[in-house]
Protein backbone atom coordinates (compact mmCIF):
# COMPACT_ATOMS: atom_id res chain seq x y z
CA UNK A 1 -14.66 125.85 64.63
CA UNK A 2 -17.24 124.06 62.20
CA UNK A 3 -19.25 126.06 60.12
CA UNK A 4 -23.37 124.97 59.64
CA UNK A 5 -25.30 127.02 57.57
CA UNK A 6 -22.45 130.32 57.95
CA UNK A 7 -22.37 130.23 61.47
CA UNK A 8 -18.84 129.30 63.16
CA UNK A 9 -19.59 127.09 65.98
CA UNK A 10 -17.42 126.20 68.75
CA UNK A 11 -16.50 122.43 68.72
CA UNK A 12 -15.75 122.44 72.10
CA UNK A 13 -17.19 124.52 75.38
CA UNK A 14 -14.71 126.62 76.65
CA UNK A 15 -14.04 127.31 80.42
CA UNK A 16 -15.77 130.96 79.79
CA UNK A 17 -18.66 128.94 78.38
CA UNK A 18 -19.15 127.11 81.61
CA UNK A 19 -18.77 130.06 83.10
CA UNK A 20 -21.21 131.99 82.01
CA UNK A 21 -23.77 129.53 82.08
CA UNK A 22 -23.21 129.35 85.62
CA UNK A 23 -23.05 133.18 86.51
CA UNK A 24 -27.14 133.10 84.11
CA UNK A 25 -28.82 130.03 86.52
CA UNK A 26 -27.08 131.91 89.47
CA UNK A 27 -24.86 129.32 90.85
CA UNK A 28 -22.83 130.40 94.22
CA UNK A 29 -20.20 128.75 95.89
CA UNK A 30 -20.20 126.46 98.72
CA UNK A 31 -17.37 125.37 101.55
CA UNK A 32 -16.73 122.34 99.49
CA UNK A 33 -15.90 123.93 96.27
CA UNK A 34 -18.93 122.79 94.43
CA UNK A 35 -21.29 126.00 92.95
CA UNK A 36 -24.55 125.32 93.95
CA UNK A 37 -27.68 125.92 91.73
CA UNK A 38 -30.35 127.68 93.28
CA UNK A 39 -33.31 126.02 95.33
CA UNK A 40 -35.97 124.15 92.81
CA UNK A 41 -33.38 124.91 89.94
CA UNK A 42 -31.39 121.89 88.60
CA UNK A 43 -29.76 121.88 85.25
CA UNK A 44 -28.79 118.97 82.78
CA UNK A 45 -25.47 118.12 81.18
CA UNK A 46 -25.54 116.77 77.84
CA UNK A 47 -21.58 114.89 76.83
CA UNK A 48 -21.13 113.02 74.22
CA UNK A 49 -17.36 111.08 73.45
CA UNK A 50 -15.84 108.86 70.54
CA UNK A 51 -19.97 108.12 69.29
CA UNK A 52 -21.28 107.72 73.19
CA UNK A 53 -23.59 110.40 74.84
CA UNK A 54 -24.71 110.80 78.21
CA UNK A 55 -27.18 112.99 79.70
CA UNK A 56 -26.43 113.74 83.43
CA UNK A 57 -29.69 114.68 84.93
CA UNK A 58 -31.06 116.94 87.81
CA UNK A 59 -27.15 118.70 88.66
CA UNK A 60 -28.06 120.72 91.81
CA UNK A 61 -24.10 121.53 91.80
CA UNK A 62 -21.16 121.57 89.84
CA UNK A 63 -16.97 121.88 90.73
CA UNK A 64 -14.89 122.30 88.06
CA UNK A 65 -11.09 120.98 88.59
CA UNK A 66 -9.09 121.62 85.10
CA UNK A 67 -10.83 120.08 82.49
CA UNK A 68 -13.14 117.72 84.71
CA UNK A 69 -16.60 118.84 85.57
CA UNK A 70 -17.69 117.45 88.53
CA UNK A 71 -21.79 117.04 88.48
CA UNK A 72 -23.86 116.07 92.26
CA UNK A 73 -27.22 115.65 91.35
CA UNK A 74 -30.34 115.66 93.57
CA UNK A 75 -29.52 111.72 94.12
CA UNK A 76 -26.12 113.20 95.49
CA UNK A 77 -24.79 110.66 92.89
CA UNK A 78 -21.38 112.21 91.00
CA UNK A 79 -20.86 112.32 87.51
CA UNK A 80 -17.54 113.43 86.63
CA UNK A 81 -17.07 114.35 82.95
CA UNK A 82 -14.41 116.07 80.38
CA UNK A 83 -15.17 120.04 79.81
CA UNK A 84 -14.45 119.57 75.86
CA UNK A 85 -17.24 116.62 76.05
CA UNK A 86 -19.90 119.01 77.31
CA UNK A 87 -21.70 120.11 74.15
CA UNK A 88 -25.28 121.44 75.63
CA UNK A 89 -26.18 122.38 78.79
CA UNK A 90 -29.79 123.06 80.01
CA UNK A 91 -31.45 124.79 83.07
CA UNK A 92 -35.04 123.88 84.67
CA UNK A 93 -36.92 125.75 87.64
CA UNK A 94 -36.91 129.60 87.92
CA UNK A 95 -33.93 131.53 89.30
CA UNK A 96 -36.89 134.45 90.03
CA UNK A 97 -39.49 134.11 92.78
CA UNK A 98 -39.98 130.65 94.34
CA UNK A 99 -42.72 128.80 92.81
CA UNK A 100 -45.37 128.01 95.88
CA UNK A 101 -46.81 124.09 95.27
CA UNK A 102 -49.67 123.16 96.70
CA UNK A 103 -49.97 122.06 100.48
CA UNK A 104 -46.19 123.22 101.25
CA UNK A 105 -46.73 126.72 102.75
């Protein structure tokens, strides 16, 4: 742990981490092993490694084997990436009551 302004601060995200960021934005499992995000809710994966970062963008699902994350995004590209090199992770869309856009019911 590092310490910035008396707070002790993880350096690395743990599997419970991971996991509970899941369980909040709602994810739920699918046949292939992959937890899927909920419809119009993607989330972003920020990793950084040795001075490089990476920000994996629009994750509709994650698998997690070990310490890889595996990340499908709407593209259906795959990132995979190290669990210790995940250091943020943010959500976007609402897990609540689908949003209704315009023209599309």
């Amino acid at each position: 742990m590092s310490s910035v302004t008396g707070w002790d601060i993880p350096e690395d995200m743990t599997p419970e981490h991971f996991d509970q960021i899941l369980k909040n934005a709602q994810a739920k499992g699918e046949k292939d092993g992959y937890l899927a995000l909920p419809d119009g809710v993607t989330m972003m994966l920020y990793v950084a490694h040795a001075g490089a970062s990476l920000s994996v963008q629009r994750v509709e699902a994650v698998k997690v084997d070990g310490e890889l994350i595996y990340a499908r995004t709407s593209k259906r590209e795959t990132f995979a990436v190290v669990r210790a090199d995940v250091f943020a992770v943010a959500t976007e869309g609402s897990t609540g009551t689908p949003v209704r856009r315009a023209g599309f019911g």
